[in-house]
PDB file of N, CA and C in Angstrom:
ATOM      1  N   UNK A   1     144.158 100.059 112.348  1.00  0.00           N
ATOM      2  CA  UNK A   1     143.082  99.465 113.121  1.00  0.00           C
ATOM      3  C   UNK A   1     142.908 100.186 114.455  1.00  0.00           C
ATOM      4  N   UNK A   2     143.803 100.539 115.090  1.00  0.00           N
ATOM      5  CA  UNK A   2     143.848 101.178 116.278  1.00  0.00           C
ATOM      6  C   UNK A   2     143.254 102.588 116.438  1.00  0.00           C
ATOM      7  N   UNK A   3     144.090 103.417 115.135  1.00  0.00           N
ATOM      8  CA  UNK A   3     143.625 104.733 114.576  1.00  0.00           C
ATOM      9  C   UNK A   3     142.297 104.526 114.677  1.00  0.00           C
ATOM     10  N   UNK A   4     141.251 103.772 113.632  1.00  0.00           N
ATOM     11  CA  UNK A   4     139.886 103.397 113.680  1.00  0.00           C
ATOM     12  C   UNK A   4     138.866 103.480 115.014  1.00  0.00           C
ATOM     13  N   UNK A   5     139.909 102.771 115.677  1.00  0.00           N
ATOM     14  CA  UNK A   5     139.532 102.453 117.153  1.00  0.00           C
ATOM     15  C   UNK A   5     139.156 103.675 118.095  1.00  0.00           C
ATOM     16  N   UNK A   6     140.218 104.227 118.178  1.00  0.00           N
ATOM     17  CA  UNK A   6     140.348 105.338 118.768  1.00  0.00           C
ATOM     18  C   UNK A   6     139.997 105.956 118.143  1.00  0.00           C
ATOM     19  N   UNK A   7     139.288 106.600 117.216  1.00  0.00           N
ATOM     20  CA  UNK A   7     138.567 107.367 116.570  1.00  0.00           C
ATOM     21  C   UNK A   7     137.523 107.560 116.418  1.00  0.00           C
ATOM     22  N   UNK A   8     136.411 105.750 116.816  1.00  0.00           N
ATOM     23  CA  UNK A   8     135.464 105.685 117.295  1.00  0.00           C
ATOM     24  C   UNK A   8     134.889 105.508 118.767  1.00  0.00           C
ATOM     25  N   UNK A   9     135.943 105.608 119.553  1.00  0.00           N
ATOM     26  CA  UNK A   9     135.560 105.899 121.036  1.00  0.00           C
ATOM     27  C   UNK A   9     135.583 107.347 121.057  1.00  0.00           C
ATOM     28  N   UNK A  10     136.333 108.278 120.345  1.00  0.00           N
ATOM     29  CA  UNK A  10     136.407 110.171 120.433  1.00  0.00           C
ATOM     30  C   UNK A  10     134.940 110.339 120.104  1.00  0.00           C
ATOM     31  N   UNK A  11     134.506 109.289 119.143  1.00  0.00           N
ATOM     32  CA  UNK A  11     132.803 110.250 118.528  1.00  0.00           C
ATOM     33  C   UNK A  11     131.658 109.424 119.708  1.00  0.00           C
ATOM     34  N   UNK A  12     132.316 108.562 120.250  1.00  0.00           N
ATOM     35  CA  UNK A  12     131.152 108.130 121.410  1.00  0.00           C
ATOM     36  C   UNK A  12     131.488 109.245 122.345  1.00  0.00           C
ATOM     37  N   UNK A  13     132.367 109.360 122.803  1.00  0.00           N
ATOM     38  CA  UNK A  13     132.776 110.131 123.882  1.00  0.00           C
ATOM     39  C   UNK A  13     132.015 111.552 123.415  1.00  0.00           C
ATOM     40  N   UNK A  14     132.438 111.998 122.134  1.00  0.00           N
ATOM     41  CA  UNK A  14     131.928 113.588 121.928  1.00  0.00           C
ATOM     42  C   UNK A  14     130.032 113.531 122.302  1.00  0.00           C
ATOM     43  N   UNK A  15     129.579 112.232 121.841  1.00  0.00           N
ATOM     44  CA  UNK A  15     127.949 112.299 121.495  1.00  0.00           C
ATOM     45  C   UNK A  15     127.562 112.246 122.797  1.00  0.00           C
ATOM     46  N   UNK A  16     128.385 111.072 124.075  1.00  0.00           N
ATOM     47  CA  UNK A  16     127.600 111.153 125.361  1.00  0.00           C
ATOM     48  C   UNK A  16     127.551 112.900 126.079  1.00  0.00           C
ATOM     49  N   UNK A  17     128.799 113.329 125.445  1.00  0.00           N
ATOM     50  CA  UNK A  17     129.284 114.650 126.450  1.00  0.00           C
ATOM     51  C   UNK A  17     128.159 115.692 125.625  1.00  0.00           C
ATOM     52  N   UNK A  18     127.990 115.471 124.283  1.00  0.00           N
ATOM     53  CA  UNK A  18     126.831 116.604 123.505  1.00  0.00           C
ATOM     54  C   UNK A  18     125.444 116.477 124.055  1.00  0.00           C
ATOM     55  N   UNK A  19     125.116 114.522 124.418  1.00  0.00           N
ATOM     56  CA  UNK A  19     123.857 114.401 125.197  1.00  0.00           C
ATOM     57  C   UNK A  19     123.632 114.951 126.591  1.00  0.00           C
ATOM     58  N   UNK A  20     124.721 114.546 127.446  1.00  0.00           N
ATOM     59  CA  UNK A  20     125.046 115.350 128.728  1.00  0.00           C
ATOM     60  C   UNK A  20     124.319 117.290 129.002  1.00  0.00           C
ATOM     61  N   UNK A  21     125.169 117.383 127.905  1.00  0.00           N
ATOM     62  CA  UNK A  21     125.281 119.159 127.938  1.00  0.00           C
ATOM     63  C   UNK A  21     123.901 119.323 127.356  1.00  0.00           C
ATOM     64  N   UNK A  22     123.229 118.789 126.290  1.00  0.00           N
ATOM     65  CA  UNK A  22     121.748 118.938 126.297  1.00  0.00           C
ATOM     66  C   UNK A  22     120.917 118.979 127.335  1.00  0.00           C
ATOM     67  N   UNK A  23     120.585 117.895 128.031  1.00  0.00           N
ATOM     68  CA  UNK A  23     120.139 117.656 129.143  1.00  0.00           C
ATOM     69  C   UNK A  23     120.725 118.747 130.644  1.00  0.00           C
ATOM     70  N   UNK A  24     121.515 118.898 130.616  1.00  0.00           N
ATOM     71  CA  UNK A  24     122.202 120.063 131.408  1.00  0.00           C
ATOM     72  C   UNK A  24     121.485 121.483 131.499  1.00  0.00           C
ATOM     73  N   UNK A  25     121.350 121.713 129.585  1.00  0.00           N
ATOM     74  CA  UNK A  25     120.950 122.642 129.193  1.00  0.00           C
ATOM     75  C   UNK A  25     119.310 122.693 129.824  1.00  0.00           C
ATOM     76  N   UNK A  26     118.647 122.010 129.685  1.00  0.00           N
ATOM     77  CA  UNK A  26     117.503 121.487 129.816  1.00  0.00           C
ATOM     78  C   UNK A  26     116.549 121.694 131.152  1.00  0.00           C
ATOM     79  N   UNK A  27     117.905 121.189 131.998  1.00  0.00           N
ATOM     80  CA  UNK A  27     117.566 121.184 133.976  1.00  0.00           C
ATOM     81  C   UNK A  27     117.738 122.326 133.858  1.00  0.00           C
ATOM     82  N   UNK A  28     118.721 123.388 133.339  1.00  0.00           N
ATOM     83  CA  UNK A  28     118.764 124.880 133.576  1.00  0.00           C
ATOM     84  C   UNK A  28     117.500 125.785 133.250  1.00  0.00           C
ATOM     85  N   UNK A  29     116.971 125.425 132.178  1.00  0.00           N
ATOM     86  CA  UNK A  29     115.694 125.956 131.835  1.00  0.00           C
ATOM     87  C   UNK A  29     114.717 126.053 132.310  1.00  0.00           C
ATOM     88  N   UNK A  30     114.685 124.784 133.050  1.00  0.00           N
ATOM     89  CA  UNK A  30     113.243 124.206 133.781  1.00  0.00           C
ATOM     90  C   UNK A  30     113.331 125.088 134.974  1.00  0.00           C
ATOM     91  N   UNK A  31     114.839 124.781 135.430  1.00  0.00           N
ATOM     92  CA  UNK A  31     114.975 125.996 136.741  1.00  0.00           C
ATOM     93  C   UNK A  31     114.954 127.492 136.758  1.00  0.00           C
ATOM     94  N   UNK A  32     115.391 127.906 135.657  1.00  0.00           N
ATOM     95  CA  UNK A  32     114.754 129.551 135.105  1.00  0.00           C
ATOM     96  C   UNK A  32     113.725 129.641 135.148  1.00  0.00           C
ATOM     97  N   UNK A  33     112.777 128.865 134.544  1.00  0.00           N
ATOM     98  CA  UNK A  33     111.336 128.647 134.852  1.00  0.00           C
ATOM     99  C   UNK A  33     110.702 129.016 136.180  1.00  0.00           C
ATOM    100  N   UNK A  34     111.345 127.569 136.786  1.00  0.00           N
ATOM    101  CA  UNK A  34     110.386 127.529 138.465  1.00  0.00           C
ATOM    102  C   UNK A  34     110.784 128.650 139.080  1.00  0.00           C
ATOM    103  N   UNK A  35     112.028 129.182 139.013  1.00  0.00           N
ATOM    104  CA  UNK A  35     112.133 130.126 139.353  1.00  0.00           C
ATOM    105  C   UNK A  35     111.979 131.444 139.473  1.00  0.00           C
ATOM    106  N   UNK A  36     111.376 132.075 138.148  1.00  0.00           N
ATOM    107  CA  UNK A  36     110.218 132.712 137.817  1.00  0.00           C
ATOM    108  C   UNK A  36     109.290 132.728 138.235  1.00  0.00           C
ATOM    109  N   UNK A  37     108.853 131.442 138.204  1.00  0.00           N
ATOM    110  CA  UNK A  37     106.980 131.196 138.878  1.00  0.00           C
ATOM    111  C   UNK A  37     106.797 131.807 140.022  1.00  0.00           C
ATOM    112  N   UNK A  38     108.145 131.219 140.982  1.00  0.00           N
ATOM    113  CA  UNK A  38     108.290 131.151 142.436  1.00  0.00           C
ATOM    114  C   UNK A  38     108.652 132.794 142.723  1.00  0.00           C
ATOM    115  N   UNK A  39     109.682 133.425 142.028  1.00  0.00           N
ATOM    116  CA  UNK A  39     109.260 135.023 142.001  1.00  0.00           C
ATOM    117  C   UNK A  39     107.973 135.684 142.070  1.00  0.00           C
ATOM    118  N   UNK A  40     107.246 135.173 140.913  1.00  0.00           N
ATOM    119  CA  UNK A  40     106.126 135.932 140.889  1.00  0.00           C
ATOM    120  C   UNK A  40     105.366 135.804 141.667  1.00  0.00           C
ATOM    121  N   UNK A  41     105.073 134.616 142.362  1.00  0.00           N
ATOM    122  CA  UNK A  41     104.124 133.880 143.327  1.00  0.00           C
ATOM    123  C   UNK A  41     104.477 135.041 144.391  1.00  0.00           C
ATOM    124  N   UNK A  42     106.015 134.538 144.780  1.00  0.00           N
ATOM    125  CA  UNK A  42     106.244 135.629 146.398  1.00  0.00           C
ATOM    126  C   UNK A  42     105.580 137.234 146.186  1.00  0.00           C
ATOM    127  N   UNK A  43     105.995 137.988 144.569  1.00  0.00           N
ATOM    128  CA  UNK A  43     105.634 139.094 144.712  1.00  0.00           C
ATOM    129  C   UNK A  43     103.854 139.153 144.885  1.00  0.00           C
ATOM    130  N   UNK A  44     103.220 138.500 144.179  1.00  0.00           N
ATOM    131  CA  UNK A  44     101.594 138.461 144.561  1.00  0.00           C
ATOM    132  C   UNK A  44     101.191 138.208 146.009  1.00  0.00           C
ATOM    133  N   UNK A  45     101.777 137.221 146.208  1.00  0.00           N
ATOM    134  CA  UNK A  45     101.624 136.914 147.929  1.00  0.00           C
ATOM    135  C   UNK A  45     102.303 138.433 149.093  1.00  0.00           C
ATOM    136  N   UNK A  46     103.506 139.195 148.435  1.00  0.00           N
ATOM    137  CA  UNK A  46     103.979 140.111 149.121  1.00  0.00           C
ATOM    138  C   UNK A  46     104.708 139.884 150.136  1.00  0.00           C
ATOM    139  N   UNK A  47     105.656 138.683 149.969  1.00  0.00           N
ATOM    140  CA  UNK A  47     106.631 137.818 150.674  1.00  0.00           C
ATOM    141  C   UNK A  47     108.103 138.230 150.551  1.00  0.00           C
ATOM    142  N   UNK A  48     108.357 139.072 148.776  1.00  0.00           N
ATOM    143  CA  UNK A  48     109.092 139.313 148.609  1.00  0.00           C
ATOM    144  C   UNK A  48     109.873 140.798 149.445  1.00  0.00           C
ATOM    145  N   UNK A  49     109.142 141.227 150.093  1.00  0.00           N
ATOM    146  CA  UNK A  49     109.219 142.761 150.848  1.00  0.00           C
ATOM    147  C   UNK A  49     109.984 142.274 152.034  1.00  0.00           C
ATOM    148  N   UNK A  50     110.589 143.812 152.216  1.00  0.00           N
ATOM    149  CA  UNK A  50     111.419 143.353 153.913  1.00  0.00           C
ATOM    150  C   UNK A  50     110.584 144.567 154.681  1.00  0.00           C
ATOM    151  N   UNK A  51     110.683 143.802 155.766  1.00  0.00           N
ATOM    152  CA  UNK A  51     109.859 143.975 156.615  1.00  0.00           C
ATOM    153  C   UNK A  51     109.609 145.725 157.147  1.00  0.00           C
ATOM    154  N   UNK A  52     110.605 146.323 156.734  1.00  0.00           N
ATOM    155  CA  UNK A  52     110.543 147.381 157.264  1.00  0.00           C
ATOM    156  C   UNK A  52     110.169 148.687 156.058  1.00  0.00           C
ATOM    157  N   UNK A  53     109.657 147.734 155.017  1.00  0.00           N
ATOM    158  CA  UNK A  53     108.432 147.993 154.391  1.00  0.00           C
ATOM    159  C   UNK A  53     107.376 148.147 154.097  1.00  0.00           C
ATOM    160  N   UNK A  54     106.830 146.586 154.565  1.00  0.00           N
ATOM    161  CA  UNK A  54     105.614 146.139 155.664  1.00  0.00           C
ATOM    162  C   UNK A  54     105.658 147.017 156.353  1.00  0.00           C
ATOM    163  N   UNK A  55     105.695 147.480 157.698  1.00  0.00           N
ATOM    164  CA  UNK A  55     105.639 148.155 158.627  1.00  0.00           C
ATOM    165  C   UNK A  55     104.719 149.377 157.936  1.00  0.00           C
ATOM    166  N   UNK A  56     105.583 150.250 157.040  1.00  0.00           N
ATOM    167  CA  UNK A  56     105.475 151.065 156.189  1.00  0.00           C
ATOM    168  C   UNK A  56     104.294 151.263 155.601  1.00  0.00           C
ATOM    169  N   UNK A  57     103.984 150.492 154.753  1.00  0.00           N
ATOM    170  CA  UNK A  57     102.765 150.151 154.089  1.00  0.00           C
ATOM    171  C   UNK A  57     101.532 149.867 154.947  1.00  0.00           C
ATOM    172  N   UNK A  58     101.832 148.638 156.320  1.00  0.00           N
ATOM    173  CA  UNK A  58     100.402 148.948 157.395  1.00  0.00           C
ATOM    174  C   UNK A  58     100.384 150.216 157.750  1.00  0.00           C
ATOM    175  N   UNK A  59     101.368 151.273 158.317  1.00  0.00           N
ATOM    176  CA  UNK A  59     100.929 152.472 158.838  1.00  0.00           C
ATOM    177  C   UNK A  59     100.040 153.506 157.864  1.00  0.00           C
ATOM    178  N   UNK A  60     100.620 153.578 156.435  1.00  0.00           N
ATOM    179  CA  UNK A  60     100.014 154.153 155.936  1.00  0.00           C
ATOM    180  C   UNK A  60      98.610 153.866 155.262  1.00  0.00           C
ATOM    181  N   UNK A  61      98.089 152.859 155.472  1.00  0.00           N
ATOM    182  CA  UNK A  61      96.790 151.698 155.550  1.00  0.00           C
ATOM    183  C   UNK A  61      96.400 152.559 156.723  1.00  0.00           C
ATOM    184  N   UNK A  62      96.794 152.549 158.041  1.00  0.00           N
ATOM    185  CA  UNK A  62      96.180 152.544 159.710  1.00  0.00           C
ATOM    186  C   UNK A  62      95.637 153.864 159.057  1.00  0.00           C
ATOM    187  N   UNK A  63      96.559 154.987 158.341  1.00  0.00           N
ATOM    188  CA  UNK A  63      97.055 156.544 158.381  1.00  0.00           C
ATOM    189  C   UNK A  63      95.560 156.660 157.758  1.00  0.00           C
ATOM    190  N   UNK A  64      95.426 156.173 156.213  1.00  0.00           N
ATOM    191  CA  UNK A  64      94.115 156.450 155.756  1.00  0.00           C
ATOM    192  C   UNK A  64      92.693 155.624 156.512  1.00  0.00           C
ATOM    193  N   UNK A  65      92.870 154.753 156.895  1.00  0.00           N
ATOM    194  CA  UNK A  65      91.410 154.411 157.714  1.00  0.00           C
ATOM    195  C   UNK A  65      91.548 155.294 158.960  1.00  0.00           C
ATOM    196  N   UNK A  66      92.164 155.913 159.485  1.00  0.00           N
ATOM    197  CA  UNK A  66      91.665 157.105 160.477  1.00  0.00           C
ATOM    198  C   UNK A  66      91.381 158.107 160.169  1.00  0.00           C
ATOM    199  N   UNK A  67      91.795 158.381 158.666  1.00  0.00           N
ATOM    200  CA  UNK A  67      91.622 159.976 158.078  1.00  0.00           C
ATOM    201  C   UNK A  67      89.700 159.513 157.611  1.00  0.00           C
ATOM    202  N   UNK A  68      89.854 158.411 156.993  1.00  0.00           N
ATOM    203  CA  UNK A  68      88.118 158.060 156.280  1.00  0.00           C
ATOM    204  C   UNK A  68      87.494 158.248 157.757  1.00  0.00           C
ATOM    205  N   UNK A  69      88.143 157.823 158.908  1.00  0.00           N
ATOM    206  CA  UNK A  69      86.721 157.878 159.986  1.00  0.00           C
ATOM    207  C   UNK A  69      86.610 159.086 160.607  1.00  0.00           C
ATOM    208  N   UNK A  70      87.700 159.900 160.645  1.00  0.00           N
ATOM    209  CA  UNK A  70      87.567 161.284 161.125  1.00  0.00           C
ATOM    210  C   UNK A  70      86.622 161.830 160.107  1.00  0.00           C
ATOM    211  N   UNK A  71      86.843 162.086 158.806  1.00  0.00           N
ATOM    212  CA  UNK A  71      85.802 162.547 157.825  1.00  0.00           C
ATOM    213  C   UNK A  71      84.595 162.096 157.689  1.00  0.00           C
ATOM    214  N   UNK A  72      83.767 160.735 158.765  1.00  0.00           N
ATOM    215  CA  UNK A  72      82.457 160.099 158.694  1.00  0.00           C
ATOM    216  C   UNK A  72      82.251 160.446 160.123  1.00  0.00           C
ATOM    217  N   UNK A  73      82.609 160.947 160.678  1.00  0.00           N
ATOM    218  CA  UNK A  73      82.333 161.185 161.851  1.00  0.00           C
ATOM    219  C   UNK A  73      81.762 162.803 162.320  1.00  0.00           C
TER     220      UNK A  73
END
């Protein structure tokens, strides 16, 4: 009777801990996800850059709009 007993608290115990780890599984996914999104978002927005990149990228922006106005001028 006891054996029985204890044998059916191991398969409750295994099913809450299999539901657990599903759901576990689950929040992890969702967060691979958002986290993706939220990558891609920063790289479109151009958030993801350090700054001394930026910098970089305006000068050579400044570099060609002075070369277009020297050549219209």
């Amino acid at each position: 009777m006891n054996l029985r007993l204890d044998a059916d608290v191991q398969k409750l115990e295994m099913e809450r801990l299999r539901k657990g780890k599903a759901r576990a599984e689950e929040d992890l996914d969702s967060l691979k996800i958002d986290y993706k999104k939220l990558r891609s978002s920063m790289r479109t927005a151009g958030l993801g850059k350090a700054s001394e990149q930026r910098r970089k990228e305006i000068q050579e922006e400044k570099n060609k709009a002075d070369r277009w106005e020297r050549r219209f001028q």
